[in-house]
N, C-alpha and C. Protein backbone atom coordinates (compact mmCIF):
# COMPACT_ATOMS: atom_id res chain seq x y z
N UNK A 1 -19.60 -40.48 -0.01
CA UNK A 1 -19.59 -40.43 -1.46
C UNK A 1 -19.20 -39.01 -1.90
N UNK A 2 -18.05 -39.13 -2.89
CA UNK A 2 -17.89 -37.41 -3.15
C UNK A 2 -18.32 -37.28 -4.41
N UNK A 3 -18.29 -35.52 -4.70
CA UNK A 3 -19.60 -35.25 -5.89
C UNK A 3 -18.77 -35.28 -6.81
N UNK A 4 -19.81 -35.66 -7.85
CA UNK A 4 -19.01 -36.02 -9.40
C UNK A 4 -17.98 -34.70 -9.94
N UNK A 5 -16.98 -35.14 -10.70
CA UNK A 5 -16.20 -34.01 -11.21
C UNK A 5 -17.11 -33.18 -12.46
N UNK A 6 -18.06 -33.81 -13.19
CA UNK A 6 -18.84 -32.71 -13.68
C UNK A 6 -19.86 -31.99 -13.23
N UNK A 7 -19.96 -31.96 -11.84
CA UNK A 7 -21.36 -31.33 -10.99
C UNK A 7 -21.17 -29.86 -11.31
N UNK A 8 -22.66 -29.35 -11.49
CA UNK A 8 -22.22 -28.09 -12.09
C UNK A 8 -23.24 -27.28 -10.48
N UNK A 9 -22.24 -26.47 -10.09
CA UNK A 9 -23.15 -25.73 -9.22
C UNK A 9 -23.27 -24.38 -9.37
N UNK A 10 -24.12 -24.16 -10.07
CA UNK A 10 -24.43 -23.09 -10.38
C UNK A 10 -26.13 -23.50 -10.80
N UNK A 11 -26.31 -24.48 -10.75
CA UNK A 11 -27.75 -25.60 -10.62
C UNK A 11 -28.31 -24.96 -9.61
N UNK A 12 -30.19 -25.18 -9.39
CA UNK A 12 -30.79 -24.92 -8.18
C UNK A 12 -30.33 -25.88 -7.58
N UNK A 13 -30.60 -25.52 -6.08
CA UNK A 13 -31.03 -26.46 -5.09
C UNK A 13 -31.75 -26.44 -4.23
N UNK A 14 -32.90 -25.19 -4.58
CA UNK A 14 -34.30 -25.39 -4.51
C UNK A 14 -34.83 -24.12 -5.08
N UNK A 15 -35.96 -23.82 -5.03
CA UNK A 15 -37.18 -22.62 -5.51
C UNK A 15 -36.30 -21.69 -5.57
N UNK A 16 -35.60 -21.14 -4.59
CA UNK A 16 -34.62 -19.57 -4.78
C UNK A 16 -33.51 -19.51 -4.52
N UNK A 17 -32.77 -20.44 -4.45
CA UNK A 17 -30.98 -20.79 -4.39
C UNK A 17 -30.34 -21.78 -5.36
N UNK A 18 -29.19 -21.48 -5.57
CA UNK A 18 -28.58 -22.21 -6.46
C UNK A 18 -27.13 -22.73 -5.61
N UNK A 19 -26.21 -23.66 -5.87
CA UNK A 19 -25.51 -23.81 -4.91
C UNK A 19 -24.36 -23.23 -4.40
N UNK A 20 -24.13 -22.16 -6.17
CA UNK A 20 -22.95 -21.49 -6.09
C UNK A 20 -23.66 -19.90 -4.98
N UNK A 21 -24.65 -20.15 -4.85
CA UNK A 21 -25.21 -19.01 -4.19
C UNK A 21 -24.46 -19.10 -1.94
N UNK A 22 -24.08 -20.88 -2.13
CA UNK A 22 -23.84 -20.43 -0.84
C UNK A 22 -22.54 -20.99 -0.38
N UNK A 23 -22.14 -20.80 -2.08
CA UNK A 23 -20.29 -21.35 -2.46
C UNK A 23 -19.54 -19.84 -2.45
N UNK A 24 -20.38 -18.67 -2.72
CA UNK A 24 -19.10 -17.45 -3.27
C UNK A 24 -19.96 -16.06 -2.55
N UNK A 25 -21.03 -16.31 -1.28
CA UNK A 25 -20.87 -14.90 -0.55
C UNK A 25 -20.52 -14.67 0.27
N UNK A 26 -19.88 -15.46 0.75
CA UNK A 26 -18.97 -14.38 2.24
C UNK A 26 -17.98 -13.96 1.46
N UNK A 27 -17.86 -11.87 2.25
CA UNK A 27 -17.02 -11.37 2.30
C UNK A 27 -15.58 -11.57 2.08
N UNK A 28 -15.23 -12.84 3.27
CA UNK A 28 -13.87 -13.49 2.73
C UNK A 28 -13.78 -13.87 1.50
N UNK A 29 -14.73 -14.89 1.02
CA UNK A 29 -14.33 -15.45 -0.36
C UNK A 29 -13.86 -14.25 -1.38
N UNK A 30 -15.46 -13.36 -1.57
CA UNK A 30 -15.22 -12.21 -2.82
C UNK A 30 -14.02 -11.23 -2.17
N UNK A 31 -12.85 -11.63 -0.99
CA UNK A 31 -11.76 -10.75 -1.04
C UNK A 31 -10.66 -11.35 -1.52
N UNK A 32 -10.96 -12.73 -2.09
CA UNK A 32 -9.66 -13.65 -1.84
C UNK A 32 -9.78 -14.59 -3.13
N UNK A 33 -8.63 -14.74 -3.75
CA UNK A 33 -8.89 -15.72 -4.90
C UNK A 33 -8.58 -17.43 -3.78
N UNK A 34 -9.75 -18.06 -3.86
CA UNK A 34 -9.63 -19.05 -3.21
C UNK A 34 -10.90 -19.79 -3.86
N UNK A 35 -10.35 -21.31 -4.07
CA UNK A 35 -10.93 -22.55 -4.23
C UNK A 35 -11.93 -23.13 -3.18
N UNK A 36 -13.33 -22.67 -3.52
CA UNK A 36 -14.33 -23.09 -2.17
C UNK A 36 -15.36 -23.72 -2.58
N UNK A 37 -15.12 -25.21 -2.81
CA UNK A 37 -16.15 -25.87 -3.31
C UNK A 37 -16.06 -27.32 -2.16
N UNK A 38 -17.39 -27.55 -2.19
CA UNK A 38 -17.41 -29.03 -1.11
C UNK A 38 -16.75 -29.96 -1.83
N UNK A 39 -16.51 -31.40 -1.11
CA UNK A 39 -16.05 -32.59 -1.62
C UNK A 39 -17.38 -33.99 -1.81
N UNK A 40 -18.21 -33.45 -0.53
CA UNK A 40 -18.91 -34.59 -0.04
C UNK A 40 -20.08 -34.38 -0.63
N UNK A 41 -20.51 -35.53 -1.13
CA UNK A 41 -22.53 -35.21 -1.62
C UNK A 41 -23.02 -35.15 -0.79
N UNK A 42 -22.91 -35.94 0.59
CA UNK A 42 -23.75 -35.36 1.82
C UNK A 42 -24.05 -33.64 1.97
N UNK A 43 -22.61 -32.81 1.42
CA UNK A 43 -22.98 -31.76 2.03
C UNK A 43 -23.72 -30.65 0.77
N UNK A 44 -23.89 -31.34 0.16
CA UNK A 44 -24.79 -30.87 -1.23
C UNK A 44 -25.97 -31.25 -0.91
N UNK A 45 -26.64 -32.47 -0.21
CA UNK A 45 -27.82 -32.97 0.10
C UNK A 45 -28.21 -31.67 1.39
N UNK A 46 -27.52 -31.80 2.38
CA UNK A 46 -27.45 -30.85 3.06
C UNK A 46 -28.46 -29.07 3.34
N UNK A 47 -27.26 -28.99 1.85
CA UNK A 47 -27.47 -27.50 1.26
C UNK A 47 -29.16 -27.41 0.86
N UNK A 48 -29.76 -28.50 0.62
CA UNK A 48 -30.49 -28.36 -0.24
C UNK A 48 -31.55 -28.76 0.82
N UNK A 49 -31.26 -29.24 1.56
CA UNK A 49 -32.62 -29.91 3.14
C UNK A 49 -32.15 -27.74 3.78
N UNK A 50 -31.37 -27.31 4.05
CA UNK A 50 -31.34 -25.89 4.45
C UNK A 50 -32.31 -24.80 3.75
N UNK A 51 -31.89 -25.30 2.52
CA UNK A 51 -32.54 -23.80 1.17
C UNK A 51 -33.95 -24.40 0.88
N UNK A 52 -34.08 -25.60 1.22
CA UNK A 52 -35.85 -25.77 0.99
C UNK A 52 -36.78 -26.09 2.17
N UNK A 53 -36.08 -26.37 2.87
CA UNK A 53 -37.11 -26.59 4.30
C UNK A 53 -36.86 -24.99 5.49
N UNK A 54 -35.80 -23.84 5.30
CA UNK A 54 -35.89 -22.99 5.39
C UNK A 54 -35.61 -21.67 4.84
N UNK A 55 -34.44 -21.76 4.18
CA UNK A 55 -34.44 -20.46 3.72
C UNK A 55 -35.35 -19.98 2.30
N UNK A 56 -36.05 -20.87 1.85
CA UNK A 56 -37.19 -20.92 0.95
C UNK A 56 -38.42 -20.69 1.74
N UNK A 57 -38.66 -21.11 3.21
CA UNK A 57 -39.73 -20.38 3.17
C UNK A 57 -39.29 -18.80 4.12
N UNK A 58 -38.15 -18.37 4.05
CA UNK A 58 -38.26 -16.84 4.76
C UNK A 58 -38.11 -16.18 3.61
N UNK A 59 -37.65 -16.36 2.45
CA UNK A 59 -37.58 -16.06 1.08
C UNK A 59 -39.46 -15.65 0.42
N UNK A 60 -40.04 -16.55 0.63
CA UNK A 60 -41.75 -16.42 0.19
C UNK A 60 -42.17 -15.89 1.47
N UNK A 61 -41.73 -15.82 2.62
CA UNK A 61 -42.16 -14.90 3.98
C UNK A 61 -42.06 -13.02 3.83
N UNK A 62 -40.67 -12.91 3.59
CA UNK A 62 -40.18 -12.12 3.82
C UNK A 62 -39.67 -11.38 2.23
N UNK A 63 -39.93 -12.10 1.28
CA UNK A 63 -39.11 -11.72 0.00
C UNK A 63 -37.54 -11.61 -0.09
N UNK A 64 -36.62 -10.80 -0.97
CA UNK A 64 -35.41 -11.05 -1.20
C UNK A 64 -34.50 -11.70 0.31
N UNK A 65 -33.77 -12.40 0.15
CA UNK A 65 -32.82 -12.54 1.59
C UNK A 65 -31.03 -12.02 1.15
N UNK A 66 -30.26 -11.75 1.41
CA UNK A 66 -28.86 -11.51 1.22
C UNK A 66 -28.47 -12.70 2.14
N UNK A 67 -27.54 -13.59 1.52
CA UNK A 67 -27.09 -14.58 2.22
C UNK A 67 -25.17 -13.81 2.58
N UNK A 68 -25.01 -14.01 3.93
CA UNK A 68 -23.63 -13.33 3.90
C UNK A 68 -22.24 -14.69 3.94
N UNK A 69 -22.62 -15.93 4.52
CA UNK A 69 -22.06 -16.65 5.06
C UNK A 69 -22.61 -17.86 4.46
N UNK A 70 -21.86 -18.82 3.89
CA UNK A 70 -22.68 -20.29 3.71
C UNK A 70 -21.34 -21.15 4.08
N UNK A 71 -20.94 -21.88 2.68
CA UNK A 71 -20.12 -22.97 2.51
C UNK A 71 -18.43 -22.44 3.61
N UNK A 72 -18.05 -23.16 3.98
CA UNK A 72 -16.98 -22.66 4.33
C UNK A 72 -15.52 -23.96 3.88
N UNK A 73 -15.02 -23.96 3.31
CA UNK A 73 -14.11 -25.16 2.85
C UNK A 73 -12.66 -25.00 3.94
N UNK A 74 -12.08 -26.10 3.50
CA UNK A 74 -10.60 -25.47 4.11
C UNK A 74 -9.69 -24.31 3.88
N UNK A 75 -9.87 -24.72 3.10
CA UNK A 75 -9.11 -23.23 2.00
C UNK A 75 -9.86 -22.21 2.17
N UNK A 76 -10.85 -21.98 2.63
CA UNK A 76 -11.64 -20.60 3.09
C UNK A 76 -11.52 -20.61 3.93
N UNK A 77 -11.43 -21.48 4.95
CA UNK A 77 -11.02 -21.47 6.57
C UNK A 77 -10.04 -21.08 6.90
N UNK A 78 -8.50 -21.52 6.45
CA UNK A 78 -7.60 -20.47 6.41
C UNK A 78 -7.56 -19.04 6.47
N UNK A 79 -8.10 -18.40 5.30
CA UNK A 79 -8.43 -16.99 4.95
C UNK A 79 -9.03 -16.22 6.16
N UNK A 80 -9.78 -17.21 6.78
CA UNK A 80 -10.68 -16.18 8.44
C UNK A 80 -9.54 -16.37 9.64
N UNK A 81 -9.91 -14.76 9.86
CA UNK A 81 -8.62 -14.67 10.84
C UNK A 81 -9.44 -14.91 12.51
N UNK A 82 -10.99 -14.97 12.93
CA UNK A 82 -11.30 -14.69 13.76
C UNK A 82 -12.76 -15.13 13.37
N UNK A 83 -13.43 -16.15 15.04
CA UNK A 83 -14.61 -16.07 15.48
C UNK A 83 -15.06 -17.61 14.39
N UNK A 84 -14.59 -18.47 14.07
CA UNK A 84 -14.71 -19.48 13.78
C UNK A 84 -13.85 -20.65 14.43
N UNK A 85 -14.80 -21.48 14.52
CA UNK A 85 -14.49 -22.97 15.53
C UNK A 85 -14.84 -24.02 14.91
N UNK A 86 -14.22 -24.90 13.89
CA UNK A 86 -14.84 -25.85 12.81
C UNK A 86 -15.09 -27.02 13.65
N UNK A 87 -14.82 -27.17 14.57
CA UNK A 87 -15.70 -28.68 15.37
C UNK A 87 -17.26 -28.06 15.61
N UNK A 88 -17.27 -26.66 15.60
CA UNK A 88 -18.75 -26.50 16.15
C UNK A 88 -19.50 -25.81 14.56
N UNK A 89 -18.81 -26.03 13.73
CA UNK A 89 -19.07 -25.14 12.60
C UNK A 89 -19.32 -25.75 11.40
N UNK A 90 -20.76 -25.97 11.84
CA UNK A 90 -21.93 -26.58 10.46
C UNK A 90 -21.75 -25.45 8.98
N UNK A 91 -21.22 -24.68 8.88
CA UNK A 91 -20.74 -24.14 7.68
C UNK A 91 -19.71 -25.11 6.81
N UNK A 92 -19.28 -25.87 7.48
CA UNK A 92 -18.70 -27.28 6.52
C UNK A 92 -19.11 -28.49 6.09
N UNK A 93 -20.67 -28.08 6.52
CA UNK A 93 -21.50 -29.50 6.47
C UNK A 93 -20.70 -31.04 6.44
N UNK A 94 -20.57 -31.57 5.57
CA UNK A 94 -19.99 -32.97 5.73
C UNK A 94 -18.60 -33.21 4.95
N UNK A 95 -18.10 -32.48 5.25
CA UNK A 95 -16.75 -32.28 4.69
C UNK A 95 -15.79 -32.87 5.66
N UNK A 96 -14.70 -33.60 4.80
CA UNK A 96 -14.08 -34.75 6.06
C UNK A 96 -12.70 -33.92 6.33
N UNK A 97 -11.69 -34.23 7.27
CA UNK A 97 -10.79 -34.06 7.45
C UNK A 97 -10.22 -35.24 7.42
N UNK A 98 -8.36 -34.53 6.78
CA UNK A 98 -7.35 -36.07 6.12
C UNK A 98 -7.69 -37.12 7.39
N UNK A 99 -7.92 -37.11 8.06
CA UNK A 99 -7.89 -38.31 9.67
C UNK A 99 -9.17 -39.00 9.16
N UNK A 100 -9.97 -38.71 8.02
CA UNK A 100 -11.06 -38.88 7.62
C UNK A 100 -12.58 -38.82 8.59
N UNK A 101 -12.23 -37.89 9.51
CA UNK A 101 -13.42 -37.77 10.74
C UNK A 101 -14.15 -36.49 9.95
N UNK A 102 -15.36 -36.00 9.92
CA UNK A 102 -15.65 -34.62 9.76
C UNK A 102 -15.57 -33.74 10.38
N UNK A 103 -15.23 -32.77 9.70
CA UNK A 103 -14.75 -31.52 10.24
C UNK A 103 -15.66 -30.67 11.28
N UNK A 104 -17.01 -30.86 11.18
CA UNK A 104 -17.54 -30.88 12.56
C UNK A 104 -18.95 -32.28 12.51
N UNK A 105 -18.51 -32.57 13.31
CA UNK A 105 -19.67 -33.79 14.12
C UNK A 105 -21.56 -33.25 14.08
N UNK A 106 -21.48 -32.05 13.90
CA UNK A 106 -22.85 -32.14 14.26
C UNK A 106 -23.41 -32.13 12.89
N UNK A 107 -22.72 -32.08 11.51
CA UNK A 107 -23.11 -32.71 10.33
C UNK A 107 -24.20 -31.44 10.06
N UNK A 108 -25.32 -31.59 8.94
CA UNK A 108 -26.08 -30.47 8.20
C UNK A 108 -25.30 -29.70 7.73
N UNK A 109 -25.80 -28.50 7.68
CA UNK A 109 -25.76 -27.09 6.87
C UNK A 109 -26.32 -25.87 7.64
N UNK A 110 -25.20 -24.94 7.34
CA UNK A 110 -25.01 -23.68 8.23
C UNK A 110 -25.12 -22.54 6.98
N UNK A 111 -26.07 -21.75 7.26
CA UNK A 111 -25.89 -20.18 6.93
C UNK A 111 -26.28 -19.61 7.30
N UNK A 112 -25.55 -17.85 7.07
CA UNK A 112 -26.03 -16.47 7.71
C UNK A 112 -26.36 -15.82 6.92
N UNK A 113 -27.54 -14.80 7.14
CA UNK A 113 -28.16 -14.28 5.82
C UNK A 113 -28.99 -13.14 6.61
N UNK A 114 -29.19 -11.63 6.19
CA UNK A 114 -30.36 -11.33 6.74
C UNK A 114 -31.40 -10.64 5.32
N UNK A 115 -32.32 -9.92 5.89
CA UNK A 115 -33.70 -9.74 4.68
C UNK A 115 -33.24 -8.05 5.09
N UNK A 116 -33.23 -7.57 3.96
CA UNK A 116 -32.86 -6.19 3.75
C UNK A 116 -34.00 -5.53 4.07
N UNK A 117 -33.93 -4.41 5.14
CA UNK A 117 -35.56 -3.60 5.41
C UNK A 117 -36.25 -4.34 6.63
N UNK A 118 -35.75 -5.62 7.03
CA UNK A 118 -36.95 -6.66 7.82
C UNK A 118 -36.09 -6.41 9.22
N UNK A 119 -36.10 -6.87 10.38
CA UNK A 119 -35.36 -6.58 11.39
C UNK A 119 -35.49 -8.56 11.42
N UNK A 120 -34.25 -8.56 12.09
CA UNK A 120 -33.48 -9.86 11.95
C UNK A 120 -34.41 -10.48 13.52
N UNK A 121 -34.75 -9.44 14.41
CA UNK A 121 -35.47 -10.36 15.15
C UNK A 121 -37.08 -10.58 14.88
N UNK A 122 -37.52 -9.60 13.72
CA UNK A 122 -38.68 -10.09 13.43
C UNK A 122 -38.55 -12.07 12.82
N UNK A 123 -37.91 -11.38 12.28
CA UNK A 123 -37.23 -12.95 10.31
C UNK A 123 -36.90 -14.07 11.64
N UNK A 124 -35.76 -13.82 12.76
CA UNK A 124 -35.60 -15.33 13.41
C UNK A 124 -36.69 -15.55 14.41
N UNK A 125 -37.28 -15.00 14.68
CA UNK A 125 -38.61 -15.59 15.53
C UNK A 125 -39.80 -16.18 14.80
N UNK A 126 -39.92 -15.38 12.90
CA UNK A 126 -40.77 -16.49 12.38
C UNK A 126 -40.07 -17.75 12.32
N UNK A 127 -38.69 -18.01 11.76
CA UNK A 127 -37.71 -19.18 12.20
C UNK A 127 -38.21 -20.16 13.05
N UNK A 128 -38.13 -19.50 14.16
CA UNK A 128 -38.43 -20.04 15.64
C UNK A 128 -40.08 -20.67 15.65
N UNK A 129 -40.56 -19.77 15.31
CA UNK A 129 -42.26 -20.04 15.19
C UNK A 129 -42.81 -21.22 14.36
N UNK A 130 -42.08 -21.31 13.10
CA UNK A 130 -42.69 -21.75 12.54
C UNK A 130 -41.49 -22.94 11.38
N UNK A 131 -40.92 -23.15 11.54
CA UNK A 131 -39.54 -24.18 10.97
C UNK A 131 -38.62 -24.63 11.50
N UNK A 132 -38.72 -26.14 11.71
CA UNK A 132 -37.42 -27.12 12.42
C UNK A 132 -36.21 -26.62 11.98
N UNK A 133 -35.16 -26.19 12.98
CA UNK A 133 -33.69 -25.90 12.58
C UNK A 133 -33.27 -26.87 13.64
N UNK A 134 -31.85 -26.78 13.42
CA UNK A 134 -30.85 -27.18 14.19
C UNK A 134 -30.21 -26.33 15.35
N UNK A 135 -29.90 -25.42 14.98
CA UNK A 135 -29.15 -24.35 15.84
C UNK A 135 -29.45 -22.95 15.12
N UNK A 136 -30.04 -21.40 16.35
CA UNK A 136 -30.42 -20.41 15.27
C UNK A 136 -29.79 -19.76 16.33
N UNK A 137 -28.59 -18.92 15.72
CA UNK A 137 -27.53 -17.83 16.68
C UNK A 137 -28.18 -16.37 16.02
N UNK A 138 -28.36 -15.75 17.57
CA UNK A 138 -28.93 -14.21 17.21
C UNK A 138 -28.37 -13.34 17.53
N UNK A 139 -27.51 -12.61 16.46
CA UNK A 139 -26.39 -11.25 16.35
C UNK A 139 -27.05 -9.90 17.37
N UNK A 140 -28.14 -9.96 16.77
CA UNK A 140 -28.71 -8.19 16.94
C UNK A 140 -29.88 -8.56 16.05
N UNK A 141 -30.37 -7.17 16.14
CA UNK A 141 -32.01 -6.85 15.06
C UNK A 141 -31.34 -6.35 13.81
N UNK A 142 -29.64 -5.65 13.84
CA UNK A 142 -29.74 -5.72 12.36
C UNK A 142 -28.53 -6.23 11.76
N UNK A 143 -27.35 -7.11 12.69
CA UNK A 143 -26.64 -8.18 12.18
C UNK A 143 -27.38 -9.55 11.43
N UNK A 144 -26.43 -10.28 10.19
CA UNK A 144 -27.43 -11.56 10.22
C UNK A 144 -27.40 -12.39 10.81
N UNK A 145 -28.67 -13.30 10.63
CA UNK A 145 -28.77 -14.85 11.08
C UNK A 145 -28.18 -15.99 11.28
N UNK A 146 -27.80 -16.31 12.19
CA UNK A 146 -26.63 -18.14 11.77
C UNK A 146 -28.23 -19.02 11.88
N UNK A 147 -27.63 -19.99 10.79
CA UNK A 147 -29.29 -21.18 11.15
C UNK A 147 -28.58 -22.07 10.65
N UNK A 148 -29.04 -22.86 11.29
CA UNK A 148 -27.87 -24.36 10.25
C UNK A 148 -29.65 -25.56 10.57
N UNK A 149 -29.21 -26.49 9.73
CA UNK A 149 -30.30 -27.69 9.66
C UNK A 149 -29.81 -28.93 9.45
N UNK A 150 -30.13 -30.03 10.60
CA UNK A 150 -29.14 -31.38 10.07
C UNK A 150 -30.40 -32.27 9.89
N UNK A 151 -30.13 -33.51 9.84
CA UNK A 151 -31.18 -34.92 10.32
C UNK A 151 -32.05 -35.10 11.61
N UNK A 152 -31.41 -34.53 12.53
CA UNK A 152 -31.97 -34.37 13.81
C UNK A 152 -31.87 -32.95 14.64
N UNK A 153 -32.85 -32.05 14.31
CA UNK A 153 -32.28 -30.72 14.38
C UNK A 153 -32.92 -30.80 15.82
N UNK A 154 -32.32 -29.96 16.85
CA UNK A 154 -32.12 -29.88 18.10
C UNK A 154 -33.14 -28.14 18.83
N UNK A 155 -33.46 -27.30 17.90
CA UNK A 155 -34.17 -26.17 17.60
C UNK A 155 -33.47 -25.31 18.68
N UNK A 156 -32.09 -25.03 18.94
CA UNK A 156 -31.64 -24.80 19.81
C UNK A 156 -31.73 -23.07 19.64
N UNK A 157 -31.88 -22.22 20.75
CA UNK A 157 -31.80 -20.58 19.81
C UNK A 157 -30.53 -19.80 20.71
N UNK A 158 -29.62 -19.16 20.46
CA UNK A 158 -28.65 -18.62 21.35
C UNK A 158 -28.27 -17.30 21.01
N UNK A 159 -28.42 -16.49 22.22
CA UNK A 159 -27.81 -15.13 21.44
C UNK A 159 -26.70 -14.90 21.68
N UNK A 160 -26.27 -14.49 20.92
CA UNK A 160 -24.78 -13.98 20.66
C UNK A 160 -24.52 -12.42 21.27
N UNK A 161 -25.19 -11.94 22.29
CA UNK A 161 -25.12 -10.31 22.69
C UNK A 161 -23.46 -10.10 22.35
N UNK A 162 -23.03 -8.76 22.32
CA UNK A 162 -21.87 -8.67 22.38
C UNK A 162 -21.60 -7.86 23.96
N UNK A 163 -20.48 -8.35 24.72
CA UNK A 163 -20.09 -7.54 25.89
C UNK A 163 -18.69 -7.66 26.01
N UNK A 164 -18.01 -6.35 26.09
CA UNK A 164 -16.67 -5.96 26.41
C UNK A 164 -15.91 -6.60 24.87
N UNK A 165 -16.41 -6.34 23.74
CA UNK A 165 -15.48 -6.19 22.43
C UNK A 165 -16.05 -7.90 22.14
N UNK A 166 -16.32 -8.77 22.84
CA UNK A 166 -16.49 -10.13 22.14
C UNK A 166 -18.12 -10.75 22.54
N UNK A 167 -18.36 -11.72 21.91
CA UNK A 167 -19.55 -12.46 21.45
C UNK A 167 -19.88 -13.10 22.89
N UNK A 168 -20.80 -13.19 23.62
CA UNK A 168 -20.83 -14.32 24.81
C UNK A 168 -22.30 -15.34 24.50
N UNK A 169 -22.25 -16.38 23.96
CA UNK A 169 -23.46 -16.98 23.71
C UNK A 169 -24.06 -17.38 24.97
N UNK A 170 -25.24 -17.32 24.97
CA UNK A 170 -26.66 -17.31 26.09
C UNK A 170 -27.32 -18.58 25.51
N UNK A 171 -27.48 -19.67 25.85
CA UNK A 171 -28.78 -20.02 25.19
C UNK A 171 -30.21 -19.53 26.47
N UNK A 172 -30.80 -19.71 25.16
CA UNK A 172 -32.56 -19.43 25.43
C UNK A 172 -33.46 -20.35 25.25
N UNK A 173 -34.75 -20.75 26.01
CA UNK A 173 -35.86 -21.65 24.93
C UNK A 173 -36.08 -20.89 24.50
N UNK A 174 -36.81 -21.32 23.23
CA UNK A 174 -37.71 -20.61 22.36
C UNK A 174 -38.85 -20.10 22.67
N UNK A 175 -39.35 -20.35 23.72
CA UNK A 175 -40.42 -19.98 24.96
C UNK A 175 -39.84 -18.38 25.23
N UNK A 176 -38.89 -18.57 25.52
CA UNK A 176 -38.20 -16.61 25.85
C UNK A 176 -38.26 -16.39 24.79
N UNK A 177 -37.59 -16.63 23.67
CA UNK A 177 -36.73 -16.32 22.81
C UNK A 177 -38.02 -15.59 21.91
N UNK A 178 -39.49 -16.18 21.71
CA UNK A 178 -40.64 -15.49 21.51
C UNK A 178 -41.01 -14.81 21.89
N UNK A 179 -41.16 -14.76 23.56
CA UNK A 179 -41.77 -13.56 24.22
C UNK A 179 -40.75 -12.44 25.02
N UNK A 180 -39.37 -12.74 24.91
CA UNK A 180 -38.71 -11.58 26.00
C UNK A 180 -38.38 -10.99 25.13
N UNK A 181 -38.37 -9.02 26.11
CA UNK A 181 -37.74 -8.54 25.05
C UNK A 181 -36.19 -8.96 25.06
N UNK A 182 -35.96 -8.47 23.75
CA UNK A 182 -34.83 -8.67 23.39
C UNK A 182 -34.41 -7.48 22.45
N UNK A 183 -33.39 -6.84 22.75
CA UNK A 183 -33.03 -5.39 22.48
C UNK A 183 -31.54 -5.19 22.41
N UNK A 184 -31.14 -5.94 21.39
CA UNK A 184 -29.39 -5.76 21.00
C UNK A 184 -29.56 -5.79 19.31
């Protein structure tokens, strides 16, 4: 079902987000005059199972959050020159491609965000501790957060260390991922 032509997003879509909040902050967008709005109500339902079942509560955890990364459309997908993979990239939540398949399979909602002052591995281990995600990718203590949330979230945690100029993802349980150090 796609969203009505008068949907206004600039509406909440829960306690401390609104939708244009995770339509116009990545970097790319505010460099680029580009059209980045979803098609699908799934991925508005989405947005809104993300911003209230987590990033609402690291928001009343932690206070302000800076979101860097949310919605990602086609037309914003273009614009990134590097380090995006839209079959694996819940930043498009349920957004279809012309073949009419979605643009990635694992469906929900993806964003990156960190808490200004907080260290990013304090903020994703309450994550970890204490709220069902889907997938939670860990930059560093002071890069942000990837967290995405679907229907059947998988609580998967992976770090992203960087070695020799690029990203190599690790996964971890959350069993380490609580107690080892971890120092990138």
């Amino acid at each position: 079902m796609t969203i009505p032509k008068n949907f206004l997003f600039s509406q909440k879509c829960s306690r401390h987000f609104t939708y244009m909040d995770f339509l116009g902050c990545s970097d790319t967008f505010k460099a680029n005059d580009c059209i980045n709005f979803p098609q699908q109500l799934a991925t508005l339902k989405s947005m809104e199972m993300l911003a209230t079942e987590i990033l609402d509560n690291v928001f009343d955890e932690f206070g302000q959050l800076k979101l860097t990364y949310g919605f990602c459309s086609e037309n914003l997908r273009k614009l990134i020159k590097k380090n995006i993979y839209p079959p694996l990239d819940q930043h498009a939540g349920h957004e279809i491609k012309k073949n009419g398949k979605h643009i990635c399979e694992r469906l929900g909602f993806a964003a990156d965000f960190n808490v200004p002052d907080v260290s990013s591995l304090h903020v994703a281990r309450f994550i970890v501790s204490n709220l069902a995600f889907d997938r939670l990718y860990y930059y560093g203590n002071t890069k942000p957060i990837h967290v995405s949330l679907n229907e059947q979230p998988i609580n998967s945690v992976v770090l992203m260390a960087e070695h020799a100029n690029r990203r190599v993802p690790k996964n971890i349980t959350k069993e380490r991922f609580l107690t080892d150090e971890i120092d990138f």
